[in-house]
Protein backbone atom coordinates (compact mmCIF):
# COMPACT_ATOMS: atom_id res chain seq x y z
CA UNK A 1 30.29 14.80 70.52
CA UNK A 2 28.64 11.41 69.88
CA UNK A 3 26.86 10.27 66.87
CA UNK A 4 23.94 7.55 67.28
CA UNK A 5 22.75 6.29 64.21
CA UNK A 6 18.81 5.19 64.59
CA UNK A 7 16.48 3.52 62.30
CA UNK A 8 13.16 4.03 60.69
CA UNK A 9 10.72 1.87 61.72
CA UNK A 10 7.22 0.83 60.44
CA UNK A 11 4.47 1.86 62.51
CA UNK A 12 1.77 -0.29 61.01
CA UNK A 13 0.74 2.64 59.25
CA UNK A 14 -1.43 2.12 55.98
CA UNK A 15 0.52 1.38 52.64
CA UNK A 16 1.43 4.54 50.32
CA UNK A 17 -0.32 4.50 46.62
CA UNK A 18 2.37 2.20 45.50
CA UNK A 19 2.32 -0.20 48.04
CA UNK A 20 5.30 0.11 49.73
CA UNK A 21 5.42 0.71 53.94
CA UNK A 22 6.10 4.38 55.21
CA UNK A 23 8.95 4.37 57.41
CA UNK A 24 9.35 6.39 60.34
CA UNK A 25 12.60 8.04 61.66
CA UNK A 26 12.28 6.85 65.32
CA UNK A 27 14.22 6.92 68.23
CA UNK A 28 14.11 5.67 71.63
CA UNK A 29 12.96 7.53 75.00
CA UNK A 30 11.95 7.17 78.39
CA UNK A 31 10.42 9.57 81.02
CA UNK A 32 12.89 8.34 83.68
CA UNK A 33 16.32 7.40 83.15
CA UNK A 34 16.14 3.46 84.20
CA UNK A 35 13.31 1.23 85.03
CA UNK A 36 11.19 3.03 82.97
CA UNK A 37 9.10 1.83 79.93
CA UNK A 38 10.91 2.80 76.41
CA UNK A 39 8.37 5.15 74.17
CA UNK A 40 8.87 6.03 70.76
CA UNK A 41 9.78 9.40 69.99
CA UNK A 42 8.86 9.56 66.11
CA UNK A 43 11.29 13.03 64.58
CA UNK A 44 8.98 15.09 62.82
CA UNK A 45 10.91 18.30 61.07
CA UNK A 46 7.65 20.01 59.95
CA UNK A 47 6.20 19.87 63.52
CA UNK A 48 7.03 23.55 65.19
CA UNK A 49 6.68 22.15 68.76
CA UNK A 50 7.26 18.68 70.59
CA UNK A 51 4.11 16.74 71.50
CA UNK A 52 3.21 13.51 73.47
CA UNK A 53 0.07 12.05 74.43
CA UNK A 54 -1.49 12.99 77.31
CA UNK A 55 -1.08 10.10 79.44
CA UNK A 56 3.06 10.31 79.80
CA UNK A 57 2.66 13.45 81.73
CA UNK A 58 1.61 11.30 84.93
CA UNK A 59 4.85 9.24 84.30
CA UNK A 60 6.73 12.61 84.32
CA UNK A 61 5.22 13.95 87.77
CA UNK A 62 3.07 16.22 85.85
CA UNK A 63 -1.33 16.61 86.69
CA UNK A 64 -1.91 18.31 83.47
CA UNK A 65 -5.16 19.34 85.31
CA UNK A 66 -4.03 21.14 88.30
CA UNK A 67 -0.36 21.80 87.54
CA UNK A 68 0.54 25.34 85.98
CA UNK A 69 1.57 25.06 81.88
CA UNK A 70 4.62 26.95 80.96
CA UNK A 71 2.29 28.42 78.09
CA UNK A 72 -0.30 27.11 75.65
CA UNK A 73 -0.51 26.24 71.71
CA UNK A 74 -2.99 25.98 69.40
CA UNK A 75 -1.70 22.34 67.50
CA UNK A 76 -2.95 20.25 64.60
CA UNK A 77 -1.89 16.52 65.65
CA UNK A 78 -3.39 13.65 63.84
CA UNK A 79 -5.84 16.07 62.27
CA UNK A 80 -7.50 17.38 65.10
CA UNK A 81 -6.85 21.14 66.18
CA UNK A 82 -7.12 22.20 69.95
CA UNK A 83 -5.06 24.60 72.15
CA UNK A 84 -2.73 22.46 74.43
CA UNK A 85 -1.26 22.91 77.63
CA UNK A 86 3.02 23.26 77.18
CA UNK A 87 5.24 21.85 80.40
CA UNK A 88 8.90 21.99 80.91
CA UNK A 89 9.95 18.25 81.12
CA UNK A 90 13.17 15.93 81.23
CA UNK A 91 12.80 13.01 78.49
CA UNK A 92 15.83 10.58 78.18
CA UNK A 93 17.58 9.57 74.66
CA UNK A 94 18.22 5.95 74.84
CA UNK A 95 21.88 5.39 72.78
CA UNK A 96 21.55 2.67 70.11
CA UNK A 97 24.45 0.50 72.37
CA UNK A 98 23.21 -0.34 75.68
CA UNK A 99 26.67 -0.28 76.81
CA UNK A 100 26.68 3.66 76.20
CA UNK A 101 24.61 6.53 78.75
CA UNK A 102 21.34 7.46 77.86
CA UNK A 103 21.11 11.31 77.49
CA UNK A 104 18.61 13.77 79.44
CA UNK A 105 17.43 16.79 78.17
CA UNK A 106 14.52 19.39 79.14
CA UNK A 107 12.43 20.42 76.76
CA UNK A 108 9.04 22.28 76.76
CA UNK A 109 6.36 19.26 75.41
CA UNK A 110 2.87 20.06 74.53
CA UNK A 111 0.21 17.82 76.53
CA UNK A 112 -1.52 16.54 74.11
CA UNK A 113 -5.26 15.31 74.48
CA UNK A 114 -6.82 12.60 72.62
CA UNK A 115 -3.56 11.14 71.06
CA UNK A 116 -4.77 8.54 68.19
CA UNK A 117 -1.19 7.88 66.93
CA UNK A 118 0.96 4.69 67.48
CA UNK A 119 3.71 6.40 69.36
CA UNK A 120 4.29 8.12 72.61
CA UNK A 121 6.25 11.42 71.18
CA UNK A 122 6.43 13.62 68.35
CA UNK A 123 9.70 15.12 68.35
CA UNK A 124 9.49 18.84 66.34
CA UNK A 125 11.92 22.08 65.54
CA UNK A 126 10.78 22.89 69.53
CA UNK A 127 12.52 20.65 71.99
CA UNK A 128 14.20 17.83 69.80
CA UNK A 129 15.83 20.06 66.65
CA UNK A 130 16.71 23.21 68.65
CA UNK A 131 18.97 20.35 71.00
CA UNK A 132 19.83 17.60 69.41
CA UNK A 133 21.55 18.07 65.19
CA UNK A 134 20.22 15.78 63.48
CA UNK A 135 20.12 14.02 59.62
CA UNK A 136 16.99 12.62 57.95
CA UNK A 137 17.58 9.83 55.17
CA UNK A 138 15.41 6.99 53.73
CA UNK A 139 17.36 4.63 55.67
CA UNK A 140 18.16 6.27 59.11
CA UNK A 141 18.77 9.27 61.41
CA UNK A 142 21.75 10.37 62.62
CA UNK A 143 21.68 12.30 65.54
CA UNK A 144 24.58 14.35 67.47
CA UNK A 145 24.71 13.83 71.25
């Protein structure tokens, strides 16, 4: 097993009451293995399911459209509610050292519609927990590979 230690990161988000910046625990994907752009995939523990905006399912070979969903969910994201379509897709884990292999997994991801956040991925209990063991702290993630 491998341990990658990742970040939080700012996401321009507004201030908390107190004035100090929310911090993200955010790691770093792609929907191919090389060449492709790097998302962020922001680790959400409360989310039940994995979601990504819309838009990265034509990246991943995927016409959300025409193609058949695995299943559908009814998901909150951002504050809006909506039943979403749910593929089976490969997403790649980008290691901290470029020197070490990225790391592909399948994972069902909800398609979903209308994405207002600044990131690609939310990473829930579906898909990101239920692979990859992972701790939260103020300061950073680490996650098991």
């Amino acid at each position: 097993m491998t341990f990658w230690t990742f970040p939080h990161v700012s996401l321009d988000e507004p201030r908390l009451p107190d004035g100090s910046v929310i911090r993200r625990p955010v790691v770093p994907l792609s929907a191919r293995t090389r060449g492709a752009t790097q998302l962020q995939g922001v680790i959400d523990s409360g989310s039940p399911i994995s979601a990504a905006n819309a838009t990265l399912f034509a990246d991943l070979g995927i016409d959300i459209d025409r193609d058949e969903p695995v299943h559908e969910v009814s998901l909150t994201v951002g504050g809006q509610f909506s039943r979403a379509p749910v593929f089976e897709v490969t997403l790649w884990l980008h290691p901290p050292t470029p020197s070490e292999e990225s790391v592909a997994w399948q994972l069902p991801l909800v398609a979903r519609r209308g994405w207002r956040l600044p990131f690609a991925v939310l990473l829930g209990q579906r898909g990101w927990f239920d692979r990859f063991p992972t701790r939260i702290d103020s300061t950073a993630s680490v996650v098991e590979a």
